[in-house]
N, C-alpha and C. Protein backbone atom coordinates (compact mmCIF):
# COMPACT_ATOMS: atom_id res chain seq x y z
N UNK A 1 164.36 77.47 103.17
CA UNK A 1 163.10 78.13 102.90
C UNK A 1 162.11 77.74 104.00
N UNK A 2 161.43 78.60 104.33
CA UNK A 2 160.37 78.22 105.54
C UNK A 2 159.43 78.17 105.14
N UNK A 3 158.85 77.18 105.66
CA UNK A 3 157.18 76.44 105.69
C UNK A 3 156.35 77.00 104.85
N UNK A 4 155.68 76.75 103.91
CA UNK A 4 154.91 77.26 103.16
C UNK A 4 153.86 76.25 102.17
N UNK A 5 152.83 76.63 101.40
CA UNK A 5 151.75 76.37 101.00
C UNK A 5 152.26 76.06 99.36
N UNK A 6 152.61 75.13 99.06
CA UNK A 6 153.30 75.46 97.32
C UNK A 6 151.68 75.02 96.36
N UNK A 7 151.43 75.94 95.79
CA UNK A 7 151.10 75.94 94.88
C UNK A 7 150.84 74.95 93.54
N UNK A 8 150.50 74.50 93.26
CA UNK A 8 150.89 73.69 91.60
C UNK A 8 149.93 73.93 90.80
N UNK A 9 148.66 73.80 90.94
CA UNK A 9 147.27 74.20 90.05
C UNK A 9 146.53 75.68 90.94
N UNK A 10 145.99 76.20 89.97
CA UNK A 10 144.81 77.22 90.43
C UNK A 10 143.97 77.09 89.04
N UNK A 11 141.99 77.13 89.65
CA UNK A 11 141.22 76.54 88.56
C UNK A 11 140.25 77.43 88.94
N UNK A 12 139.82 78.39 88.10
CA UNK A 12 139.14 79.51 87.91
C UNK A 12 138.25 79.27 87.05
N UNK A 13 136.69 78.60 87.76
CA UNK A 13 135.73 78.48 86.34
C UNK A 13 134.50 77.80 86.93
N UNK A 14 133.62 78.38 86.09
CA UNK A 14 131.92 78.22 86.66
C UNK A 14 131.88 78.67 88.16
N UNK A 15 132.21 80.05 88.27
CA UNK A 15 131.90 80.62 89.57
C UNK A 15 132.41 80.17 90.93
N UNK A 16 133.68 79.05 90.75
CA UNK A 16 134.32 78.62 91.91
C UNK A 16 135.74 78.58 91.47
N UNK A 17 136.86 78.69 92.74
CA UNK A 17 137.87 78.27 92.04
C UNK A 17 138.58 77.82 93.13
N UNK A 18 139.67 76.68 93.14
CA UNK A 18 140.05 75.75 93.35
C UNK A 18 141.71 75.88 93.44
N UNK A 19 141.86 75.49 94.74
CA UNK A 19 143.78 75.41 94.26
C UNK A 19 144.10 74.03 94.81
N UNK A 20 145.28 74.03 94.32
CA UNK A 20 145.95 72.42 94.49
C UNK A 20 146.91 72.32 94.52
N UNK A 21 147.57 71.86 96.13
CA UNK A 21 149.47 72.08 96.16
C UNK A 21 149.34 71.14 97.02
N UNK A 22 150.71 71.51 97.75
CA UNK A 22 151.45 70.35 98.57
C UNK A 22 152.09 71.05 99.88
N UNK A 23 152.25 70.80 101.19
CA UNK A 23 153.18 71.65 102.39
C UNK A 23 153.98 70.97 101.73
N UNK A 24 154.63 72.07 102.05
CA UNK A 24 156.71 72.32 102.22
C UNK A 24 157.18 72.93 103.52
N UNK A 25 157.93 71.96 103.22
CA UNK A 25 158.42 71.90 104.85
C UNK A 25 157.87 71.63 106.34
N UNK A 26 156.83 70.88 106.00
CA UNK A 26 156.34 70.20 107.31
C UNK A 26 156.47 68.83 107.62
N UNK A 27 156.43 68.36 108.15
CA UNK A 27 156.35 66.69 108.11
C UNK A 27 154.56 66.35 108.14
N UNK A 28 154.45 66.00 106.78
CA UNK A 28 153.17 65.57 106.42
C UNK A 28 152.41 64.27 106.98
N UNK A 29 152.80 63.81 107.82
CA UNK A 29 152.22 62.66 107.95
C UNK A 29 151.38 62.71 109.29
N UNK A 30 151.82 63.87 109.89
CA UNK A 30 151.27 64.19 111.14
C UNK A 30 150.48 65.48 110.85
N UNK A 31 149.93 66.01 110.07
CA UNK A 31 148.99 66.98 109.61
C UNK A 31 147.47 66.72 109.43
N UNK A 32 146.86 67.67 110.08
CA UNK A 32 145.49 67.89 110.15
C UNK A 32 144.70 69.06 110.44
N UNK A 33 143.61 69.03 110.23
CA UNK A 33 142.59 69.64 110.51
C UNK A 33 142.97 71.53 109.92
N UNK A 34 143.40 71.30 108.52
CA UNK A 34 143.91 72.74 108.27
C UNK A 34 142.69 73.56 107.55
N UNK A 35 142.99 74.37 107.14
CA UNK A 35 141.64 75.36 106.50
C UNK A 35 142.57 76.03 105.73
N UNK A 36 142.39 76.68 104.60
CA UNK A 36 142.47 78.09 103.61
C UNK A 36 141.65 78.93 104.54
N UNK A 37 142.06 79.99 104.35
CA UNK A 37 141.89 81.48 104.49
C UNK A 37 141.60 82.32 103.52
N UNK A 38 140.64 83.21 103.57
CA UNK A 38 141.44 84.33 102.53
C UNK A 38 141.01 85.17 103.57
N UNK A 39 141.84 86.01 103.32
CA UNK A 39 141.78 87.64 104.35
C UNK A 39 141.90 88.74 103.62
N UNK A 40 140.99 89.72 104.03
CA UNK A 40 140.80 90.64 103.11
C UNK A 40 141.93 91.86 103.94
N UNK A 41 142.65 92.48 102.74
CA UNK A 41 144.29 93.07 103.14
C UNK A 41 143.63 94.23 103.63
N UNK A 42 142.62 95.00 103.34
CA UNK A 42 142.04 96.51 104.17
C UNK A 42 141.18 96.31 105.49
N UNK A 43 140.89 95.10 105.40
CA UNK A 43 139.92 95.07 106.73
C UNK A 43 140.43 93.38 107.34
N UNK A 44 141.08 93.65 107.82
CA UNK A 44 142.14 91.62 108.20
C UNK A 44 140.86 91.18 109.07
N UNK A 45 139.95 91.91 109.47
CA UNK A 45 138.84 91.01 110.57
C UNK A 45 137.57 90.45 109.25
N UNK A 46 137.90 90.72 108.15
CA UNK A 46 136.77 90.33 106.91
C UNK A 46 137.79 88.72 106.37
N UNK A 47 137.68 87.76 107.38
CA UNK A 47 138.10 86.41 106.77
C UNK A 47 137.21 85.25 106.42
N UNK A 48 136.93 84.33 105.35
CA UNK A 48 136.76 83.61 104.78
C UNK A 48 137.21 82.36 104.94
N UNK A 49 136.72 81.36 105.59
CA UNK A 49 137.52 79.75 105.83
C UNK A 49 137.14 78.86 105.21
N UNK A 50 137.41 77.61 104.60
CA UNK A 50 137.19 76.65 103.84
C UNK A 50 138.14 75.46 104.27
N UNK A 51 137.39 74.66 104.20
CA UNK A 51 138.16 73.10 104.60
C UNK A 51 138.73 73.22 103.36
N UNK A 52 139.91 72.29 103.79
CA UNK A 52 141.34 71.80 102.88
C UNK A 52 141.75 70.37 102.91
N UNK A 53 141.26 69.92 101.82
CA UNK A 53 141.56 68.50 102.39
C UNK A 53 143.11 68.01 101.83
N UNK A 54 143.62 67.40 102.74
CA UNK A 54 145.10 67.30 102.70
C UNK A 54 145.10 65.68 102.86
N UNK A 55 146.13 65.36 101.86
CA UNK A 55 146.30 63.82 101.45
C UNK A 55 147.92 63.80 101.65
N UNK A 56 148.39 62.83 102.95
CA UNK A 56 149.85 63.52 102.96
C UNK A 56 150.14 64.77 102.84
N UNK A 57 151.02 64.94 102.15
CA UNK A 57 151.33 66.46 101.93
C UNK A 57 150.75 67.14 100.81
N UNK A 58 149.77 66.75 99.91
CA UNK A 58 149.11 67.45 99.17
C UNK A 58 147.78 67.87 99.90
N UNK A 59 147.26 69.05 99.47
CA UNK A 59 146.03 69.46 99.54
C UNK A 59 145.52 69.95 98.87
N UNK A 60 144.05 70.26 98.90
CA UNK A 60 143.37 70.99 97.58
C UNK A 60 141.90 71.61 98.94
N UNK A 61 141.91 72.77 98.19
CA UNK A 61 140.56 73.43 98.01
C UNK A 61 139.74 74.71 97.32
N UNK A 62 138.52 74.49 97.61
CA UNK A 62 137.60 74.98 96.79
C UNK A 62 136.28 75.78 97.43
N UNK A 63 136.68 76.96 96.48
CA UNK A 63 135.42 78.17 97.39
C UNK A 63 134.36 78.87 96.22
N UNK A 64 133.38 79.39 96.88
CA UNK A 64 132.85 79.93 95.35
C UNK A 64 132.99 81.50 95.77
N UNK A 65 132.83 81.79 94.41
CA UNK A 65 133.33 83.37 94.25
C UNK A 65 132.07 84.15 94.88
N UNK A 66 131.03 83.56 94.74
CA UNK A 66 129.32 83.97 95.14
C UNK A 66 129.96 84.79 96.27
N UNK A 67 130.83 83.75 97.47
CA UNK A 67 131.12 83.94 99.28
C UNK A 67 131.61 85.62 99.49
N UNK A 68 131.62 86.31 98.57
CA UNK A 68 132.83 87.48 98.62
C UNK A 68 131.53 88.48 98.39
N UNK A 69 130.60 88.23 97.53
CA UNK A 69 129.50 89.32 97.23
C UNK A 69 128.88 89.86 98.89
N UNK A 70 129.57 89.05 99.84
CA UNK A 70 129.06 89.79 101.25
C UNK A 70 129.51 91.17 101.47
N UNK A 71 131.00 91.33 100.95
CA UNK A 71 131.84 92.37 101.47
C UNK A 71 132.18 93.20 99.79
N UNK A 72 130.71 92.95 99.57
CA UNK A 72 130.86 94.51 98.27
C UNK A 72 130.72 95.40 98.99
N UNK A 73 130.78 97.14 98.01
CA UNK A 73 130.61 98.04 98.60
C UNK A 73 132.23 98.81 98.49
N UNK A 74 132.99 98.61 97.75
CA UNK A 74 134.02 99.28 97.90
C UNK A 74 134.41 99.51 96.07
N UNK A 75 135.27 100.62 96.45
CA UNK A 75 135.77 101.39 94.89
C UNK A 75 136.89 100.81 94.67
N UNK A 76 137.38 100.69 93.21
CA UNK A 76 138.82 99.79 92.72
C UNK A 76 138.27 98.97 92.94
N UNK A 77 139.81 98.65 93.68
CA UNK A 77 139.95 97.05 93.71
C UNK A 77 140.06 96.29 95.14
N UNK A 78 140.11 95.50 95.27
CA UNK A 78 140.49 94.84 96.75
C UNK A 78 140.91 93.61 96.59
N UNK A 79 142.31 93.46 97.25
CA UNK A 79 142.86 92.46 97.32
C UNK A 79 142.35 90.82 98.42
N UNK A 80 142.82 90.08 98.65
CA UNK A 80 142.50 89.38 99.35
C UNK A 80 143.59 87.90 99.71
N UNK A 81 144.52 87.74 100.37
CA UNK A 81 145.47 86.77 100.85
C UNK A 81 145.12 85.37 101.26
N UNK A 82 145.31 84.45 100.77
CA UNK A 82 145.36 83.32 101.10
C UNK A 82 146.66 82.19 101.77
N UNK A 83 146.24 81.50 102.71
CA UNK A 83 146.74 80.81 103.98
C UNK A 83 146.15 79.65 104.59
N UNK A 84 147.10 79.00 104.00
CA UNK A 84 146.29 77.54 104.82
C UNK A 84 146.66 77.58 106.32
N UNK A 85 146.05 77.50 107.22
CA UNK A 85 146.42 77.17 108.74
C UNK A 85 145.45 76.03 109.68
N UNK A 86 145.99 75.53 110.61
CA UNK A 86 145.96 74.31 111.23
C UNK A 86 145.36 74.78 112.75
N UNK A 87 145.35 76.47 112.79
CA UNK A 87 144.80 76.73 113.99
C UNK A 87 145.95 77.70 114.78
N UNK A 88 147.19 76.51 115.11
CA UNK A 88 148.24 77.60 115.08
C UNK A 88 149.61 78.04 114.41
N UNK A 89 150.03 77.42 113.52
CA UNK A 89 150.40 77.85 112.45
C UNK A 89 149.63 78.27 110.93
N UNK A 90 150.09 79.25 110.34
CA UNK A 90 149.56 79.87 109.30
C UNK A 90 150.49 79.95 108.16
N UNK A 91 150.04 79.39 106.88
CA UNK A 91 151.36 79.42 106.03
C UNK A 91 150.57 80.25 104.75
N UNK A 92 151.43 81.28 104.00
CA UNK A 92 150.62 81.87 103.18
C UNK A 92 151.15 80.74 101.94
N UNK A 93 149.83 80.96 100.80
CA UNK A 93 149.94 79.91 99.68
C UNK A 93 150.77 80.86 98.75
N UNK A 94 151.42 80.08 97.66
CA UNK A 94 152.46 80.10 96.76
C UNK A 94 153.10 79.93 96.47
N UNK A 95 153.91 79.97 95.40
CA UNK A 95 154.81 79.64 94.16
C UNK A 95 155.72 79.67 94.18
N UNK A 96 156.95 79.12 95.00
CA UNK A 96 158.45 79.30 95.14
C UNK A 96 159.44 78.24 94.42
N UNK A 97 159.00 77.06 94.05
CA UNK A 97 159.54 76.14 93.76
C UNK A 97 159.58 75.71 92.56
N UNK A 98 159.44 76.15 91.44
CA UNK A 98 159.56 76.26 90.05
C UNK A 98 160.89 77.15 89.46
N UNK A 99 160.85 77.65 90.34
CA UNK A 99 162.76 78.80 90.05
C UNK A 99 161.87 79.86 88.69
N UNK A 100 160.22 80.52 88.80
CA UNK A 100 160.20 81.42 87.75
C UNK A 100 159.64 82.45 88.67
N UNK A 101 160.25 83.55 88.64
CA UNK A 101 160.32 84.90 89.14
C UNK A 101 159.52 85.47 88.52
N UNK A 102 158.61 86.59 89.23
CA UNK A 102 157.94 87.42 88.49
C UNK A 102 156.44 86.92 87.31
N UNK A 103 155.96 86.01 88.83
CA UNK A 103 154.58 85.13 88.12
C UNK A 103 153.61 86.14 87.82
N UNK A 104 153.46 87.47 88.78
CA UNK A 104 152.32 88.44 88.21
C UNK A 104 152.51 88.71 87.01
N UNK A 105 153.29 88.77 86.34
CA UNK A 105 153.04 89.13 84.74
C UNK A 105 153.22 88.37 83.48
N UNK A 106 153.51 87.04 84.32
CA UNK A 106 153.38 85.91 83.22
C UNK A 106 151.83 84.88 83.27
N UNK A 107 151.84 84.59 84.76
CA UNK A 107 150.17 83.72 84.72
C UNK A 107 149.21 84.65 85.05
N UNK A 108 148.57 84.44 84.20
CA UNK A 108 147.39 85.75 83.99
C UNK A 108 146.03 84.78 83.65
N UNK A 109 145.01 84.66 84.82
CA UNK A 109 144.10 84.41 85.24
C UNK A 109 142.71 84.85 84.96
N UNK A 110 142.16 83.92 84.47
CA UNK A 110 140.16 84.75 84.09
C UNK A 110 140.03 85.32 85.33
N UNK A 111 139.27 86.59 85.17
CA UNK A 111 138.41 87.14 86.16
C UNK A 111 136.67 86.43 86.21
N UNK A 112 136.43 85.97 86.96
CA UNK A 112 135.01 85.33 87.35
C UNK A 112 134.05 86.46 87.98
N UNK A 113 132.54 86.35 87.28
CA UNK A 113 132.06 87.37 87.45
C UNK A 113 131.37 86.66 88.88
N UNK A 114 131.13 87.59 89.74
CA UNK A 114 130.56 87.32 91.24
C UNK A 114 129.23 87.63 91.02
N UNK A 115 127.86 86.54 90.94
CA UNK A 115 126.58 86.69 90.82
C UNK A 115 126.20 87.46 92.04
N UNK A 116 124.85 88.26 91.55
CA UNK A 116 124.44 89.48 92.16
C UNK A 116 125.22 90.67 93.31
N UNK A 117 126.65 90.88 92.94
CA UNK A 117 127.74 91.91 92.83
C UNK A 117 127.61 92.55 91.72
N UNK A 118 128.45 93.50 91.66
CA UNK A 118 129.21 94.13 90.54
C UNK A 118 130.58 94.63 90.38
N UNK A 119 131.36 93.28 90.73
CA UNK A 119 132.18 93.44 90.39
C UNK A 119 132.90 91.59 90.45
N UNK A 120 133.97 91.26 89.66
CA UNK A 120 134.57 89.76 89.38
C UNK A 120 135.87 89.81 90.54
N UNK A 121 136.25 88.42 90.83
CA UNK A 121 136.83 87.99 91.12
C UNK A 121 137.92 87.13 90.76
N UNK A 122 139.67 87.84 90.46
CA UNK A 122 140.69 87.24 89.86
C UNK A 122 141.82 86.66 90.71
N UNK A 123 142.34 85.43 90.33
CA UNK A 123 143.34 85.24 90.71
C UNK A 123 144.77 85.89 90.53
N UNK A 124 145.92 85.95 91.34
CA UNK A 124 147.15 86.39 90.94
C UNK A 124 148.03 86.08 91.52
N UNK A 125 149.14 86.07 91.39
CA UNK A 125 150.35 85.61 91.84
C UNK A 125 150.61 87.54 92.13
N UNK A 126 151.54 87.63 93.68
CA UNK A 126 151.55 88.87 93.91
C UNK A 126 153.42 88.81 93.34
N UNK A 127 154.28 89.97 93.96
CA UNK A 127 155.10 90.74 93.28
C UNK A 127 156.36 89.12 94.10
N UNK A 128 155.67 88.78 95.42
CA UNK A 128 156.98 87.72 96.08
C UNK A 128 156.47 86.55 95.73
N UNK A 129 155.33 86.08 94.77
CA UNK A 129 154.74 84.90 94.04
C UNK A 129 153.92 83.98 94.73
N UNK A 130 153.26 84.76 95.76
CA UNK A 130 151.82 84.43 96.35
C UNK A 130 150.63 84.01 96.04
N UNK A 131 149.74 83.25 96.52
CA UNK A 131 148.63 83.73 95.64
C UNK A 131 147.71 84.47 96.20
N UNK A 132 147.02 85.50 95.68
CA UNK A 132 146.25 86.19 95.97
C UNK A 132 144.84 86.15 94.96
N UNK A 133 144.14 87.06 95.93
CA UNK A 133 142.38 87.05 94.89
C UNK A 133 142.61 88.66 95.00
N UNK A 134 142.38 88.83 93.54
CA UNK A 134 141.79 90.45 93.81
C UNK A 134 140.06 90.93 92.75
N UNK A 135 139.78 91.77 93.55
CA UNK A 135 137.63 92.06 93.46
C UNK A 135 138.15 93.10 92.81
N UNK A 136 137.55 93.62 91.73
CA UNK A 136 137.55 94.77 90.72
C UNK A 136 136.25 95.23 89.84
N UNK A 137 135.94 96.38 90.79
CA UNK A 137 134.48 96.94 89.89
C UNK A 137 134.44 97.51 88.12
């Protein structure tokens, strides 16, 4: 399995939310200076960065949902991808290592309402068990 962002917590509440995993497949002891991402999937130049603080091979971070009310203005829904990267590698975050298939329709996530928007912000596990944010008016 190649390099990736595993997952273990996602914490959706009081207008911020928070994830908490571990690299896989890197050698952790020589890691730094990484960031989360989120990238918005219709417009990839609409990205979002946040320090990640990484303890060995765990990391955690935390954004508020407020950051996204920049890029209202759109109908449905809009997705948004998350990726921790170091500058030059990029690993997308998620869920491979539990052996449960088909997380979009089992972990099912509060939607957080985005102050002065109109529309919330949900977490999800996508269809290959990613995590993603998706904005819904």
């Amino acid at each position: 399995m190649k390099p990736h962002a595993e997952v273990e917590q996602v914490w959706p509440r009081d207008g911020r939310i928070k994830v908490v995993g571990r690299l896989h497949g890197l050698d952790a002891a020589r890691e730094r200076g990484w960031r989360l991402t989120l990238t918005r999937r219709s417009r990839p130049d609409h990205v979002l960065r946040y320090d990640a603080d990484l303890h060995g091979e765990r990391f955690a971070s935390e954004w508020s949902v407020a950051d996204l009310a920049a890029y209202d203005g759109f109908s449905g829904a809009e997705q948004w991808d998350l990726h921790l990267t170091d500058g030059t590698r990029k690993l997308r975050v998620g869920r491979r290592l539990d052996d449960i298939r088909g997380k979009k329709a089992i972990m099912v996530y509060p939607q957080l309402a985005v102050p002065g928007a109109d529309f919330g912000v949900q977490p999800y596990f996508t269809v290959e068990d990613n995590l993603s944010l998706e904005c819904r008016s």
